[in-house]
Protein backbone atom coordinates (compact mmCIF):
# COMPACT_ATOMS: atom_id res chain seq x y z
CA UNK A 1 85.41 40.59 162.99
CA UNK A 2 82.36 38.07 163.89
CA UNK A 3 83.45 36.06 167.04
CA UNK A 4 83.28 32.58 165.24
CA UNK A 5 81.91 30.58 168.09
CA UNK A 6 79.29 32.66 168.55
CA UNK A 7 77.77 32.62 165.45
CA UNK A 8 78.36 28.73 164.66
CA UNK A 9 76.81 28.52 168.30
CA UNK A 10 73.89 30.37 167.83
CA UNK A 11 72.91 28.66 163.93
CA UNK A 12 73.52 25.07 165.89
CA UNK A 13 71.33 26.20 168.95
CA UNK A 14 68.08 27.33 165.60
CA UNK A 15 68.67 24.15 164.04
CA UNK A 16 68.22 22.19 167.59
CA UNK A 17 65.18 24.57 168.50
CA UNK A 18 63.93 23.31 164.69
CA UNK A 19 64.30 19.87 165.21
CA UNK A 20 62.52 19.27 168.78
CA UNK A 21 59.54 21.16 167.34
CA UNK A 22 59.23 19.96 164.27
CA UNK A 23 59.83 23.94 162.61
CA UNK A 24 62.06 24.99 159.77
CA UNK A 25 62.91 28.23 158.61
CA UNK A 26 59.92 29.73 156.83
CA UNK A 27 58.06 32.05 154.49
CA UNK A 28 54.81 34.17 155.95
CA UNK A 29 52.93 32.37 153.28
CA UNK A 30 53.12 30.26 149.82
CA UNK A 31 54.30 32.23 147.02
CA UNK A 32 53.23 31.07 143.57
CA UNK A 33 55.68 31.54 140.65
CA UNK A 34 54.78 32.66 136.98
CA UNK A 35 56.32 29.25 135.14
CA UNK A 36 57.23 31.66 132.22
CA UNK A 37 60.33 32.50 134.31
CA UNK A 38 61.62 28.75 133.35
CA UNK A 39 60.36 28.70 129.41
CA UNK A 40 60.24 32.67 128.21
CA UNK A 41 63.81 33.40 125.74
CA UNK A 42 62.77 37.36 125.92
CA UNK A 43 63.50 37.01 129.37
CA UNK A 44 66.40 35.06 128.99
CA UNK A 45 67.75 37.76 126.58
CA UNK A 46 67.11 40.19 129.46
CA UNK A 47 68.66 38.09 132.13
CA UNK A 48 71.75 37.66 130.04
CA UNK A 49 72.11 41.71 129.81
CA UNK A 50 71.49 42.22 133.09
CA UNK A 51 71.73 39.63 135.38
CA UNK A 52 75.21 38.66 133.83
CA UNK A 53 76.78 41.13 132.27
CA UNK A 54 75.91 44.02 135.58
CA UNK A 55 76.99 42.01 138.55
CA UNK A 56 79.93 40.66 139.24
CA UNK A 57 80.59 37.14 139.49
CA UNK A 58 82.45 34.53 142.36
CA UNK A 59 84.45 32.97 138.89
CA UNK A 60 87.22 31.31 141.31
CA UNK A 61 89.03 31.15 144.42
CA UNK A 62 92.78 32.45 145.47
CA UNK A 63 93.58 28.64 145.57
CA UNK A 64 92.75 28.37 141.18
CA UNK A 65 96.05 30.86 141.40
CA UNK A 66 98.33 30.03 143.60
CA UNK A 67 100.95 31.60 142.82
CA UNK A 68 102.79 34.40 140.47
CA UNK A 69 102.25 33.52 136.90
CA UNK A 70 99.12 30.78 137.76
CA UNK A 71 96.42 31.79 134.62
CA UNK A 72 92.39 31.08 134.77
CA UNK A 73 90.06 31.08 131.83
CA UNK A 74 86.27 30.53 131.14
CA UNK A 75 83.97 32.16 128.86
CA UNK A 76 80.65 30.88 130.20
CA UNK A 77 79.28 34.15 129.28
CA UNK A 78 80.27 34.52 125.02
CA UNK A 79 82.76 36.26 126.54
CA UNK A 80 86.65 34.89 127.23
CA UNK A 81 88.21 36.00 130.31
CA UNK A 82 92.07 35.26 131.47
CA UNK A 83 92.84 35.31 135.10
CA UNK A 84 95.97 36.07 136.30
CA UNK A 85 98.22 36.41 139.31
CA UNK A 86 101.38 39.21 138.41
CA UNK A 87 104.76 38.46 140.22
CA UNK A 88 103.09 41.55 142.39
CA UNK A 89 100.46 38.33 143.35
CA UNK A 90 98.12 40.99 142.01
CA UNK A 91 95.25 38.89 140.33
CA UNK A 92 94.30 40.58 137.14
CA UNK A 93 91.00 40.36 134.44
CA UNK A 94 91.58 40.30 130.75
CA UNK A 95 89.50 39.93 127.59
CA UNK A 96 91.54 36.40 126.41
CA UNK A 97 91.82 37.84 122.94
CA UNK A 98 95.33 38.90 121.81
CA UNK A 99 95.31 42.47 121.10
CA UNK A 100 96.61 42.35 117.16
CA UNK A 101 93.94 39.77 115.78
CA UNK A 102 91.53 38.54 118.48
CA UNK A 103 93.32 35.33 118.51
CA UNK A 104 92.89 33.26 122.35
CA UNK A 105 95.86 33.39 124.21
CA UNK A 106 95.50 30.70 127.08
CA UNK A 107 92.78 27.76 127.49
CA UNK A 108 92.33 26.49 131.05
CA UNK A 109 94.59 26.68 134.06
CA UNK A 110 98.27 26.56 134.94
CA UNK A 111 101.70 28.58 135.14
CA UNK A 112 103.42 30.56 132.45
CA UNK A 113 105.89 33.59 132.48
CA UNK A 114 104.32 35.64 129.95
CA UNK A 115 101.53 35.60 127.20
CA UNK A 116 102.32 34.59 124.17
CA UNK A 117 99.54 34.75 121.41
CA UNK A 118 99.57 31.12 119.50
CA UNK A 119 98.74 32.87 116.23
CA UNK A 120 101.46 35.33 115.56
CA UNK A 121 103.20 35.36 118.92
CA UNK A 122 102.43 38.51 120.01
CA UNK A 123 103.96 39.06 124.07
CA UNK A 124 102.19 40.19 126.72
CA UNK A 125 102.93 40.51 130.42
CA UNK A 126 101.04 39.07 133.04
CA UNK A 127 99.69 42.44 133.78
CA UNK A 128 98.60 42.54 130.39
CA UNK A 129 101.31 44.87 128.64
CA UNK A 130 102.32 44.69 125.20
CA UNK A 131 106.36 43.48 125.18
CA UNK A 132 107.19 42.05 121.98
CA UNK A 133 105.81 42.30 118.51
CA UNK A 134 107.06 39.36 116.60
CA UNK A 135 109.51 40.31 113.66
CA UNK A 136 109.07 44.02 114.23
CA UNK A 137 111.10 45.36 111.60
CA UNK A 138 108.50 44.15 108.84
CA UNK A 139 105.35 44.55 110.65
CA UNK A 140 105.63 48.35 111.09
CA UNK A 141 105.25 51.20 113.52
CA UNK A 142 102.63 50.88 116.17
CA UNK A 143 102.32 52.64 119.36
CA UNK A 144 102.75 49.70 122.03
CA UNK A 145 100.73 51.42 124.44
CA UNK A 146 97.80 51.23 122.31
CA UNK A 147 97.78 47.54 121.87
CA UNK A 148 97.51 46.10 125.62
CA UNK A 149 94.93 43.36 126.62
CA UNK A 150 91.80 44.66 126.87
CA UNK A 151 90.86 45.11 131.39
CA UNK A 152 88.43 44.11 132.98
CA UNK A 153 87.03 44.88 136.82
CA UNK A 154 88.22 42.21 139.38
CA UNK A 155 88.59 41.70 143.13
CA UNK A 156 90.09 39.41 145.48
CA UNK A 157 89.05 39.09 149.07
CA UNK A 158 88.20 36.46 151.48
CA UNK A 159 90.11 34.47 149.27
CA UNK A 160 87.15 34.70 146.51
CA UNK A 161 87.86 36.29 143.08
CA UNK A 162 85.22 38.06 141.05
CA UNK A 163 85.17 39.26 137.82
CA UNK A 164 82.74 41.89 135.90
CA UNK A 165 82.72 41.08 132.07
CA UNK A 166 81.88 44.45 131.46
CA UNK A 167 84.88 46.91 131.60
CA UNK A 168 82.54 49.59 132.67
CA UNK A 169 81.29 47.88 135.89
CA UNK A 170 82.55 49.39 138.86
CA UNK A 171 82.19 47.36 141.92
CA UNK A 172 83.41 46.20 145.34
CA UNK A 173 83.01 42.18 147.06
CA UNK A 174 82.22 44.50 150.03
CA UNK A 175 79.54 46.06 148.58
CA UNK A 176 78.01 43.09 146.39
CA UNK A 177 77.82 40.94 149.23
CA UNK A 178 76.59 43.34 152.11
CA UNK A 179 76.33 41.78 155.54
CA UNK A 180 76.91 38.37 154.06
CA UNK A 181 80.66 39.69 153.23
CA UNK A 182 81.68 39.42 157.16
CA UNK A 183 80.63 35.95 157.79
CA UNK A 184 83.52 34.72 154.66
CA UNK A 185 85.89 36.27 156.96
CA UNK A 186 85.34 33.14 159.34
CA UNK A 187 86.04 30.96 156.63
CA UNK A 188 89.77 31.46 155.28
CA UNK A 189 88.49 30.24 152.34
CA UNK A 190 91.96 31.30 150.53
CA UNK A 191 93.70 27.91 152.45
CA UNK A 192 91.94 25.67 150.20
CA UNK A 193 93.07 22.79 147.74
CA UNK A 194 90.97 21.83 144.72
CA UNK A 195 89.70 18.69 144.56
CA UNK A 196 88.12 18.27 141.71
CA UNK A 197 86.18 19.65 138.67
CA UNK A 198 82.89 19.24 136.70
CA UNK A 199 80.68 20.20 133.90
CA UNK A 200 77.15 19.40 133.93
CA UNK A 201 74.93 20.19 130.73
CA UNK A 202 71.31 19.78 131.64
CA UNK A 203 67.84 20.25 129.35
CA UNK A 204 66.30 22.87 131.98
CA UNK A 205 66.48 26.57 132.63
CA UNK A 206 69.02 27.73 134.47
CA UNK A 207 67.03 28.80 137.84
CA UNK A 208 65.26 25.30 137.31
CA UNK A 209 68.87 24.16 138.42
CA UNK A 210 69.22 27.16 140.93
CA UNK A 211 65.90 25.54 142.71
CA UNK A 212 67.19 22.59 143.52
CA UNK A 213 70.14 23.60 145.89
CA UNK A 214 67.80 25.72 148.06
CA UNK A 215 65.45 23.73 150.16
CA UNK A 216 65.56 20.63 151.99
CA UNK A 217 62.07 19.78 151.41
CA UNK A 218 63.12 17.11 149.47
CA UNK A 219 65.93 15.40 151.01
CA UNK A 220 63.66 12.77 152.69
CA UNK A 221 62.31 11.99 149.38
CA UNK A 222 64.80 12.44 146.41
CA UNK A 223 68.11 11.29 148.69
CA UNK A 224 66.76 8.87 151.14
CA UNK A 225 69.62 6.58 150.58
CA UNK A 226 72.05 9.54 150.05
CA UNK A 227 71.99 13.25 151.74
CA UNK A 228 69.20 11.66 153.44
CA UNK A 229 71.23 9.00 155.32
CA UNK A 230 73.04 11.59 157.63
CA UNK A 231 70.83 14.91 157.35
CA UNK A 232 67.49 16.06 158.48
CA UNK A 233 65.06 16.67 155.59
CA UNK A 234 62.73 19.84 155.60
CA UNK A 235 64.40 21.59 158.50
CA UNK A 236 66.96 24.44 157.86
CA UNK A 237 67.93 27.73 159.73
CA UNK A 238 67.12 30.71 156.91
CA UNK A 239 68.95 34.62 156.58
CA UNK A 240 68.23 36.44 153.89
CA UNK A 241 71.16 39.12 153.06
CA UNK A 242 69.80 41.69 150.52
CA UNK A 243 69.58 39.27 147.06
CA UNK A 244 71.75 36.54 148.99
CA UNK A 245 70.08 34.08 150.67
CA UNK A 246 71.81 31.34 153.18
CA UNK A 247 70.29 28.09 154.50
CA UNK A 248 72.01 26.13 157.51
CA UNK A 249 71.13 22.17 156.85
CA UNK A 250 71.46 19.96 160.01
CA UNK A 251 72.81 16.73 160.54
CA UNK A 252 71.66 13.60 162.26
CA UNK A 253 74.12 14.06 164.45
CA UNK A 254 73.33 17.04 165.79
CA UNK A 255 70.95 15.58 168.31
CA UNK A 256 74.40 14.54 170.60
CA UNK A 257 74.69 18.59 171.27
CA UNK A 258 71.45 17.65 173.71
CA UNK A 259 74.38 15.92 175.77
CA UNK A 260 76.13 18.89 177.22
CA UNK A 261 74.72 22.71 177.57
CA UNK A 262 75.18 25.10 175.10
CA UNK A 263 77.80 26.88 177.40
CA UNK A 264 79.77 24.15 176.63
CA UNK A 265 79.45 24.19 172.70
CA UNK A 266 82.57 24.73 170.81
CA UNK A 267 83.12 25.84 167.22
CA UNK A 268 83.21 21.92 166.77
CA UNK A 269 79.25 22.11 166.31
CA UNK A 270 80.19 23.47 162.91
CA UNK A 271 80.85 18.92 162.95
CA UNK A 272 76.75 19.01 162.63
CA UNK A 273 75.45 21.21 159.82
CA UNK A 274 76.51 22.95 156.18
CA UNK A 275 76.00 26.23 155.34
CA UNK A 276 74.52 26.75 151.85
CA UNK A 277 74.74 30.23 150.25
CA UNK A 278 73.18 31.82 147.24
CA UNK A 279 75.52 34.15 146.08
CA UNK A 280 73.38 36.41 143.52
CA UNK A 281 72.96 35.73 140.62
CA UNK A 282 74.51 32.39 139.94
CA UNK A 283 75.84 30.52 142.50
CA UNK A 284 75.32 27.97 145.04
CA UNK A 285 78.43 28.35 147.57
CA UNK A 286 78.40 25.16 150.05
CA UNK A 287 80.62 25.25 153.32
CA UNK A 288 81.32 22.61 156.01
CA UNK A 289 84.34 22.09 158.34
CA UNK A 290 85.98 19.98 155.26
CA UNK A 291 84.95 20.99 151.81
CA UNK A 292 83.42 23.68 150.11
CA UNK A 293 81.14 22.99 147.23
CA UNK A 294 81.07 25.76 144.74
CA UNK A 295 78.45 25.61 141.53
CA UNK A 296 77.97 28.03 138.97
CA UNK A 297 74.95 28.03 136.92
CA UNK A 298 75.10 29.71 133.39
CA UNK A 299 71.98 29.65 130.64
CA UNK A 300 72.78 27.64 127.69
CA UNK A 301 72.35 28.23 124.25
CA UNK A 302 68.60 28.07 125.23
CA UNK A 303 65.76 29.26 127.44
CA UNK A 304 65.41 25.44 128.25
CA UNK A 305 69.50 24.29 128.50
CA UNK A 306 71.86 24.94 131.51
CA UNK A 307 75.57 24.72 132.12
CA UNK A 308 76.57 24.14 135.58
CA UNK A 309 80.14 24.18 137.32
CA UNK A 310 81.26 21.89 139.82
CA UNK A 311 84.59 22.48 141.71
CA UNK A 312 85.17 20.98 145.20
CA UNK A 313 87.84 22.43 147.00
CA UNK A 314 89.21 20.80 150.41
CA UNK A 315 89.31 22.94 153.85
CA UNK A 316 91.04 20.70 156.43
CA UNK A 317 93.66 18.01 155.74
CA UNK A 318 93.26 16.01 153.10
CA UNK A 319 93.76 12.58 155.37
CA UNK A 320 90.26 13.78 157.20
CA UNK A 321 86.90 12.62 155.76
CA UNK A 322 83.62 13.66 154.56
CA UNK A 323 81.05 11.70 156.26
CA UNK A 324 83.67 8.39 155.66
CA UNK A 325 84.41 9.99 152.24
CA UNK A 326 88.18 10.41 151.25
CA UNK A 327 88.34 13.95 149.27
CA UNK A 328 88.21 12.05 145.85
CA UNK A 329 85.47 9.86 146.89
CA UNK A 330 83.56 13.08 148.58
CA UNK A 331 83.88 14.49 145.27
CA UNK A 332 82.42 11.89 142.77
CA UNK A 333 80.11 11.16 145.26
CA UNK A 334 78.59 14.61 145.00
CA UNK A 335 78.79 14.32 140.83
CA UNK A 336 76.33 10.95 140.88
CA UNK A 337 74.24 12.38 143.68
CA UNK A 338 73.51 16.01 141.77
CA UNK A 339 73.48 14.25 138.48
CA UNK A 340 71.33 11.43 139.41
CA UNK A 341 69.23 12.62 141.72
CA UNK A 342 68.74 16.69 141.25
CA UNK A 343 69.41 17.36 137.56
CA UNK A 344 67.34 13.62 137.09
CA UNK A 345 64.58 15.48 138.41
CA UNK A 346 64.65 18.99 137.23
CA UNK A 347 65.01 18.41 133.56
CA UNK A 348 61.67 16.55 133.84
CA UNK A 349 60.28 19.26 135.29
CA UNK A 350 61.27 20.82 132.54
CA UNK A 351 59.42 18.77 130.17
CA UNK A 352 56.13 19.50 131.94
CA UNK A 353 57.03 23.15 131.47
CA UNK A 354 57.30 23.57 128.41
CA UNK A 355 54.10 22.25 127.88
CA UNK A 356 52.66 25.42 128.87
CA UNK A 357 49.68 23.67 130.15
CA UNK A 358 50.46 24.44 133.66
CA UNK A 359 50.98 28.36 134.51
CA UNK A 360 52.45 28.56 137.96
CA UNK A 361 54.45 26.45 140.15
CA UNK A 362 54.34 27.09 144.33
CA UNK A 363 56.71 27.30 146.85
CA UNK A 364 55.92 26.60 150.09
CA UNK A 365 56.08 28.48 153.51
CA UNK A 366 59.27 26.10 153.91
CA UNK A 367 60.99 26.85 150.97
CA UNK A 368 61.69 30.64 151.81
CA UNK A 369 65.22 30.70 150.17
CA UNK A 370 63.33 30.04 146.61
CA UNK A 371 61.31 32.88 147.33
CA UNK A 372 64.30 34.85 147.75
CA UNK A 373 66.04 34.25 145.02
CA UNK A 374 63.34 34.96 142.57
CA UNK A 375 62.50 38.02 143.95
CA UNK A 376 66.11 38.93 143.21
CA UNK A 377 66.12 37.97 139.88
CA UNK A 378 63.14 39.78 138.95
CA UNK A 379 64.30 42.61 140.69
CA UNK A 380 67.53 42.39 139.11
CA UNK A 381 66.12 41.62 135.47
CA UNK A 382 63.90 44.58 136.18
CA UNK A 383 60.73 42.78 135.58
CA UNK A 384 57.60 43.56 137.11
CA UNK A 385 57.10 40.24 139.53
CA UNK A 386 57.39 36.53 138.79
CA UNK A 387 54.58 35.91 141.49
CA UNK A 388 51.25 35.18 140.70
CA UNK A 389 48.42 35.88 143.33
């Protein structure tokens, strides 16, 4: 395992290397983007076969089940999923379609004992066996074992839960996430408490949204009186891990760690930054010493629509603040600032896109994380390049 000071050390120690020269994390060179990656619905088609339906996906966190019999749903993707946790505390994947007529069996979250279809009530244990066929006698001779809920591939570890919504997909956390998967050891992100949810709907593309978690460029500018009031704008500490990508963002208040010498430095200088993480394909994963800000971005019904996925989820005691923020206050505080600010923004960008008039957008040396990404979605859409030279 990663020896936590060390590594919160060393990020703090980039950040204050950043600041006193005026650096950030950084690109060899501008990388101009094809703007038919925001506007093109073949491409969409092809990202939702590929990009969505071949990876697996961070859906939730061990704290959304807390316990034997806790259920999940979403269906983000046309298709339903049920989440559950067995009185093994086995979490398990399931098409949420009762096996006799397709009927849903469970809408949002909470505790039950069993499954019991709201159409004919059908039974079904929380590992997804058939139990009970309602009035029996005059429905006929089946062969139970035929009629379970159809599987699919999940994982829990480092108190994340993924989910493939392809029964086929064979896959590991270990393996998706590479050499990013060590540092969510540090974390104990399975000690959390949910905060809060929220549902965005937006008139952009979906990596339109993507785009505006991953660079600080514009924190001096968009949230002067917000993210700008305590953090540095246009200075971040950049890794790239395979298709993830993770940006440290500083703090004003990193500047005190000049006060004492870095032998000195404690895993309390985790106090003066966030780590942001792209978790390919969808997800912006934000951790600091108190929260954790998870998003999930999904394409809406088109190329130009987004759904995005707000749950903030608590690390320390809930009596401690965020920045002077209470955990509810944190929360909503985050909802105006992406709504208001971000998603303000990006869906007029959006506008101009669609235009077509305009045929590439650039990213700068200092917005490497962008670059990233898109690589890794073209890559993973198994298109040629997005980058115009």
């Amino acid at each position: 395992m990663l020896d936590e000071r060390r590594v919160l050390v060393d990020i703090a120690a980039r950040l204050l290397k950043h600041v006193d020269e005026g650096t950030t994390g950084s690109a060899p060179d501008p990388w101009r983007l094809d703007n038919r990656v925001y506007t093109d619905p073949e491409l969409l088609a092809r990202e939702r076969a590929t990009l969505f339906r071949q990876n697996p996906l961070l859906v939730c966190f061990s704290a959304d089940l807390p316990e034997p019999g806790s259920f999940f749903t979403f269906d983000d993707l046309g298709v339903p999923v049920l989440l559950t946790r067995d009185r093994d505390r086995k979490v398990n994947a399931f098409l949420n379609a009762c096996a006799h007529r397709g009927s849903r069996l469970k809408s949002g979250c909470g505790k039950t004992d069993a499954l019991s279809c709201p159409y004919h009530a059908w039974r079904f244990d929380l590992q997804g066996r058939l139990v009970r066929i309602a009035q029996e006698s005059t429905f006929g001779p089946v062969d139970k074992s035929q009629y379970h809920l159809v599987r699919l591939p999940v994982e829990e570890k480092y108190g994340m839960i993924y989910v493939g919504v392809d029964p086929e997909l064979k896959f590991t956390i270990d393996a998706h996430l590479g050499a990013l998967a060590q540092y969510f050891e540090l974390w104990n992100l399975g000690e959390m408490q949910l905060v809060g949810e929220h549902r965005f709907d937006t008139k952009n593309n979906w990596k339109l949204t993507v785009d505006t978690f991953f660079e600080g460029y514009h924190f001096s500018v968009v949230h002067k009186d917000s993210v700008g009031d305590y953090a540095f704008g246009n200075i971040s500490a950049y890794d790239r891990f395979g298709p993830h990508q993770r940006l440290a963002y500083p703090n004003k208040s990193l500047l005190t760690l000049k006060d004492s010498a870095r032998e000195q430095w404690t895993t309390a200088v985790f106090d003066h930054f966030q780590l942001i993480h792209y978790l390919y394909p969808n997800v912006s994963l934000l951790v600091s010493p108190t929260a954790v800000e998870f998003f999930q971005f999904y394409p809406g019904a088109t190329v130009g629509e987004c759904i995005s996925r707000y749950r903030c989820y608590w690390r320390s005691d809930p009596s401690r603040s965020d920045q002077g923020r209470d955990p509810q206050v944190h929360f909503k505080w985050v909802v105006q600032v992406v709504e208001n600010e971000d998603y303000a923004i990006s869906q007029t960008i959006q506008q101009t896109l669609n235009t077509g008039l305009r045929p590439f957008n650039t990213f700068g040396r200092n917005e490497p994380a962008l670059i990233g990404i898109h690589e890794a979605l073209a890559g993973g859409a198994r298109v040629e390049s997005s980058r115009i030279r």
